[in-house]
C-alpha atoms as a PDB file:
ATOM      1  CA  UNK A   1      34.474  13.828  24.603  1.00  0.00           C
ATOM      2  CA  UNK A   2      36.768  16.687  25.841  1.00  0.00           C
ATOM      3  CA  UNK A   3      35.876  18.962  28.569  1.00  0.00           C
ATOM      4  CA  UNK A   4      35.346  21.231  26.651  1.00  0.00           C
ATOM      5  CA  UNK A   5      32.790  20.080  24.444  1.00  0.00           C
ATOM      6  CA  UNK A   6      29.320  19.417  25.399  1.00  0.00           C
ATOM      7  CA  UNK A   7      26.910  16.852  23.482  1.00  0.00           C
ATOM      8  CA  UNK A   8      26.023  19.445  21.256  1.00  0.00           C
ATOM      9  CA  UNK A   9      29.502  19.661  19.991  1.00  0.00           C
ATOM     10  CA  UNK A  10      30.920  16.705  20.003  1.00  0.00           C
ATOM     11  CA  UNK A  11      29.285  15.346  16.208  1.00  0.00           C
ATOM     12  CA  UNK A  12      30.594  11.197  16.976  1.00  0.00           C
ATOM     13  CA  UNK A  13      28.435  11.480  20.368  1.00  0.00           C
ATOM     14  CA  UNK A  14      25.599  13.340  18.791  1.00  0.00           C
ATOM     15  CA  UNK A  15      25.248  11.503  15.677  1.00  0.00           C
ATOM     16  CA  UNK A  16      24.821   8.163  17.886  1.00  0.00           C
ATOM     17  CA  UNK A  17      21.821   9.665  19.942  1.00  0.00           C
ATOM     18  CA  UNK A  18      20.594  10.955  16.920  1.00  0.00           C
ATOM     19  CA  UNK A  19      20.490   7.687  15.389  1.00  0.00           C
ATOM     20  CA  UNK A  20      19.329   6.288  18.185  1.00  0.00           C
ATOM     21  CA  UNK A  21      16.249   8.405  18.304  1.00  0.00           C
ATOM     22  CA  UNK A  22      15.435   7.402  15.206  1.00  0.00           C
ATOM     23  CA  UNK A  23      14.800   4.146  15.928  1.00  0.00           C
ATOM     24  CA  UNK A  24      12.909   4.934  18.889  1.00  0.00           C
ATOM     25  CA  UNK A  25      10.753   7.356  16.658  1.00  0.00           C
ATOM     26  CA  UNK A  26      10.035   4.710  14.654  1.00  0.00           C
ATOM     27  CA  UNK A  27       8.528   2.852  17.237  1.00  0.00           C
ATOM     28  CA  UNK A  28       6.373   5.480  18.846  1.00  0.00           C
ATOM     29  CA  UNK A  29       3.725   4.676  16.638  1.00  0.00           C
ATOM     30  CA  UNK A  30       0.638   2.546  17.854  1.00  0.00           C
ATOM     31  CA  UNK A  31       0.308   1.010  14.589  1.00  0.00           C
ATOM     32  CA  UNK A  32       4.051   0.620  14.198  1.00  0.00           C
ATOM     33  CA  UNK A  33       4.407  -1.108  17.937  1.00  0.00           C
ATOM     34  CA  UNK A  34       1.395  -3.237  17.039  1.00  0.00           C
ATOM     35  CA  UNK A  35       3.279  -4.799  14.083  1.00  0.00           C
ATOM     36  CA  UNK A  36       6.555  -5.049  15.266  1.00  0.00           C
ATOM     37  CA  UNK A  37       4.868  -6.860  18.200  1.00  0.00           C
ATOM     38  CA  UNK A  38       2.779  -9.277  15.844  1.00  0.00           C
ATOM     39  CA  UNK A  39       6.081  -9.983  14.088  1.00  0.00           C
ATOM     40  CA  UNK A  40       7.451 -10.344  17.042  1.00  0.00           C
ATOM     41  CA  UNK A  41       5.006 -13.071  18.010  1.00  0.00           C
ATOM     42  CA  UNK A  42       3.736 -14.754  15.198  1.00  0.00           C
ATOM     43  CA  UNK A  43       7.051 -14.726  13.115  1.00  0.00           C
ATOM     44  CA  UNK A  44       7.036 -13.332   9.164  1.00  0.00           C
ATOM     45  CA  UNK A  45       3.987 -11.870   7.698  1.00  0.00           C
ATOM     46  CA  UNK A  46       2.820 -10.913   4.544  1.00  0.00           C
ATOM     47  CA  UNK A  47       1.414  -7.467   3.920  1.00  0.00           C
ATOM     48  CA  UNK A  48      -1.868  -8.323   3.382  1.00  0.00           C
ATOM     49  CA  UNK A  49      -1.975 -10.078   6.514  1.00  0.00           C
ATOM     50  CA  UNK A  50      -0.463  -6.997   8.748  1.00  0.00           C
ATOM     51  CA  UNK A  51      -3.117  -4.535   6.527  1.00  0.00           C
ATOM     52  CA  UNK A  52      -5.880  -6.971   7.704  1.00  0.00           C
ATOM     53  CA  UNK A  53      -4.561  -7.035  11.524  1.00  0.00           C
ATOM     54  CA  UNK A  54      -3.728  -3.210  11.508  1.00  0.00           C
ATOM     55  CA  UNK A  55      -7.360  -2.425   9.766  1.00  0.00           C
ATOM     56  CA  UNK A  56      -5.597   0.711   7.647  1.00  0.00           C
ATOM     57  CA  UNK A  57      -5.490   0.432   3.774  1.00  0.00           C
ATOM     58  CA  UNK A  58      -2.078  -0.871   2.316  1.00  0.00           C
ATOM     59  CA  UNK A  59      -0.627   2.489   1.455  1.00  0.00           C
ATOM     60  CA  UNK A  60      -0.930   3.010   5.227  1.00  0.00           C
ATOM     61  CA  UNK A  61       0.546  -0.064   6.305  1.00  0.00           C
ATOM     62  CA  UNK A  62       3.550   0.113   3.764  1.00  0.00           C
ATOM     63  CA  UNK A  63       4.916   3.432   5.060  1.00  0.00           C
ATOM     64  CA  UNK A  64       4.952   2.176   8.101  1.00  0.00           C
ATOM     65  CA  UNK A  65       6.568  -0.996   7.248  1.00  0.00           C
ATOM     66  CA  UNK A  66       9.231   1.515   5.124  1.00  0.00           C
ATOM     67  CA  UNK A  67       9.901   3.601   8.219  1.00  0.00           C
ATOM     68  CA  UNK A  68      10.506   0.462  10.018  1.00  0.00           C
ATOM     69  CA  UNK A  69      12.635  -0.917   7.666  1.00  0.00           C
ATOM     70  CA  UNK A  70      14.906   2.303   7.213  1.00  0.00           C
ATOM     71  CA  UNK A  71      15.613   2.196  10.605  1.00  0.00           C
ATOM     72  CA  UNK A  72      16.971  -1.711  10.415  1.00  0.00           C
ATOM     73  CA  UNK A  73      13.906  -3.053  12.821  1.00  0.00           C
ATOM     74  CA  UNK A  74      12.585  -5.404   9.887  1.00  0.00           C
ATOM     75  CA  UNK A  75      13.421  -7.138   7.109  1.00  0.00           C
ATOM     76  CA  UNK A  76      11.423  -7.810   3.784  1.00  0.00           C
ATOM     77  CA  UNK A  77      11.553 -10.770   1.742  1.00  0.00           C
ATOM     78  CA  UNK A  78       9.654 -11.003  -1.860  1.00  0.00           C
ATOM     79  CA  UNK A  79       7.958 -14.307  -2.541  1.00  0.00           C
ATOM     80  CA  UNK A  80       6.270 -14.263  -5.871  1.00  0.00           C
ATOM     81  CA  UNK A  81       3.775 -11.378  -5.269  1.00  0.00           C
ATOM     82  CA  UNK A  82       3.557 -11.332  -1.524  1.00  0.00           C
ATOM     83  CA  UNK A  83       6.396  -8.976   0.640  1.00  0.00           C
ATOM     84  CA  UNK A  84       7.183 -10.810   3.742  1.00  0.00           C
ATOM     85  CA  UNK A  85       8.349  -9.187   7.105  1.00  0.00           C
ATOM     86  CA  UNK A  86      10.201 -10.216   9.953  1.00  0.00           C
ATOM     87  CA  UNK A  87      11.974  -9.003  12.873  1.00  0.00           C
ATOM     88  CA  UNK A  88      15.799  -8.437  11.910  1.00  0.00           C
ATOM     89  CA  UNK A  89      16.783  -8.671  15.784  1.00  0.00           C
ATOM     90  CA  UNK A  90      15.617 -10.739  18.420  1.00  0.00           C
ATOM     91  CA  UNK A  91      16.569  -8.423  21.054  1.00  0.00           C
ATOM     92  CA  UNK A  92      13.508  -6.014  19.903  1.00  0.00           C
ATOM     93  CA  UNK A  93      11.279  -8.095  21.840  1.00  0.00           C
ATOM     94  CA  UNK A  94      13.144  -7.732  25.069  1.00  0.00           C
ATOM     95  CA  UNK A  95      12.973  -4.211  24.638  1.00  0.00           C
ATOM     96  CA  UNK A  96       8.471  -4.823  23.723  1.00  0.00           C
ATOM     97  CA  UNK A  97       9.215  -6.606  27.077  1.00  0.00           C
ATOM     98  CA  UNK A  98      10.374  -4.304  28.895  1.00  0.00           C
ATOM     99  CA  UNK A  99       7.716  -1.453  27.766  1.00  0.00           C
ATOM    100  CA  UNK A 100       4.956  -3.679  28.932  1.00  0.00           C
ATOM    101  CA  UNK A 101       6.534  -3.604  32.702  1.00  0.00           C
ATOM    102  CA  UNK A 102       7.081  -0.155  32.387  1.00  0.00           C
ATOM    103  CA  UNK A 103       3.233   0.018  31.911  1.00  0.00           C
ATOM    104  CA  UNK A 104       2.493  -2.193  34.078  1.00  0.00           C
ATOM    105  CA  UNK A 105       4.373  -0.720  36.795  1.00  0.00           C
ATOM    106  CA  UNK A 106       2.891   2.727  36.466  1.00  0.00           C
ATOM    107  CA  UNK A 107      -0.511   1.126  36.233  1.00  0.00           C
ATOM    108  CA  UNK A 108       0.480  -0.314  39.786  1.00  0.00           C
ATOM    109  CA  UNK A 109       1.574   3.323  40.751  1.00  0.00           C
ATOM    110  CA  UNK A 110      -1.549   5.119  40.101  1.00  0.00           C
ATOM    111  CA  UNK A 111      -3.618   2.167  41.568  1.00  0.00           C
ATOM    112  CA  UNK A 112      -1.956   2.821  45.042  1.00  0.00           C
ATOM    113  CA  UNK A 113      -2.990   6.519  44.481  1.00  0.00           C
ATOM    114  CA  UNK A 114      -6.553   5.771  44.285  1.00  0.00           C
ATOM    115  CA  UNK A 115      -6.412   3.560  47.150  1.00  0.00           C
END
């Protein structure tokens, strides 16, 4: 990036953060951190078993699953009639990972406030 252009103006530098939101609005979604977290942990799953886990009607589920696909954090494989799901990269579990301490470490933080 030049000095004179800011973020705003420089498209290559904006278009990665851009992208990069993205993925991270695909995530911030309970339902949508739920089963990328049950893929995570249980391996590939069928839809009908992530519809039965989430509790939402299959419509529901599949958007979800389709924003999470678009954004490249799972795959889907077609077995017969069943849609399978997986994780397409392991490293999205070290990033669940490191949400949880983030949680748990504000937890901590407003514990010591009430104390």
């Amino acid at each position: 990036m030049k000095k004179t252009e800011s973020f705003l103006t420089a498209p290559p530098q904006r278009a990665k953060y851009e992208a990069l939101a993205g993925i991270l609005k695909a995530l911030a979604h309970p339902t949508r951190l739920f089963m990328v977290d049950q893929l995570a942990r249980g391996g590939p799953r069928c839809v009908c078993e992530l519809t039965e886990m989430v509790g939402a009607d299959i419509s529901t589920v599949s958007r979800h699953l389709a924003l999470l696909k678009k954004e490249g954090l799972v795959a889907a494989t077609k077995k017969g009639t069943m849609i399978y799901y997986q994780l397409r990269l392991p490293c999205v579990v070290n990033f669940l990972e490191c949400l949880h301490s983030v949680l748990s470490s504000n937890i901590q933080d407003r514990l010591k406030l009430l104390s």
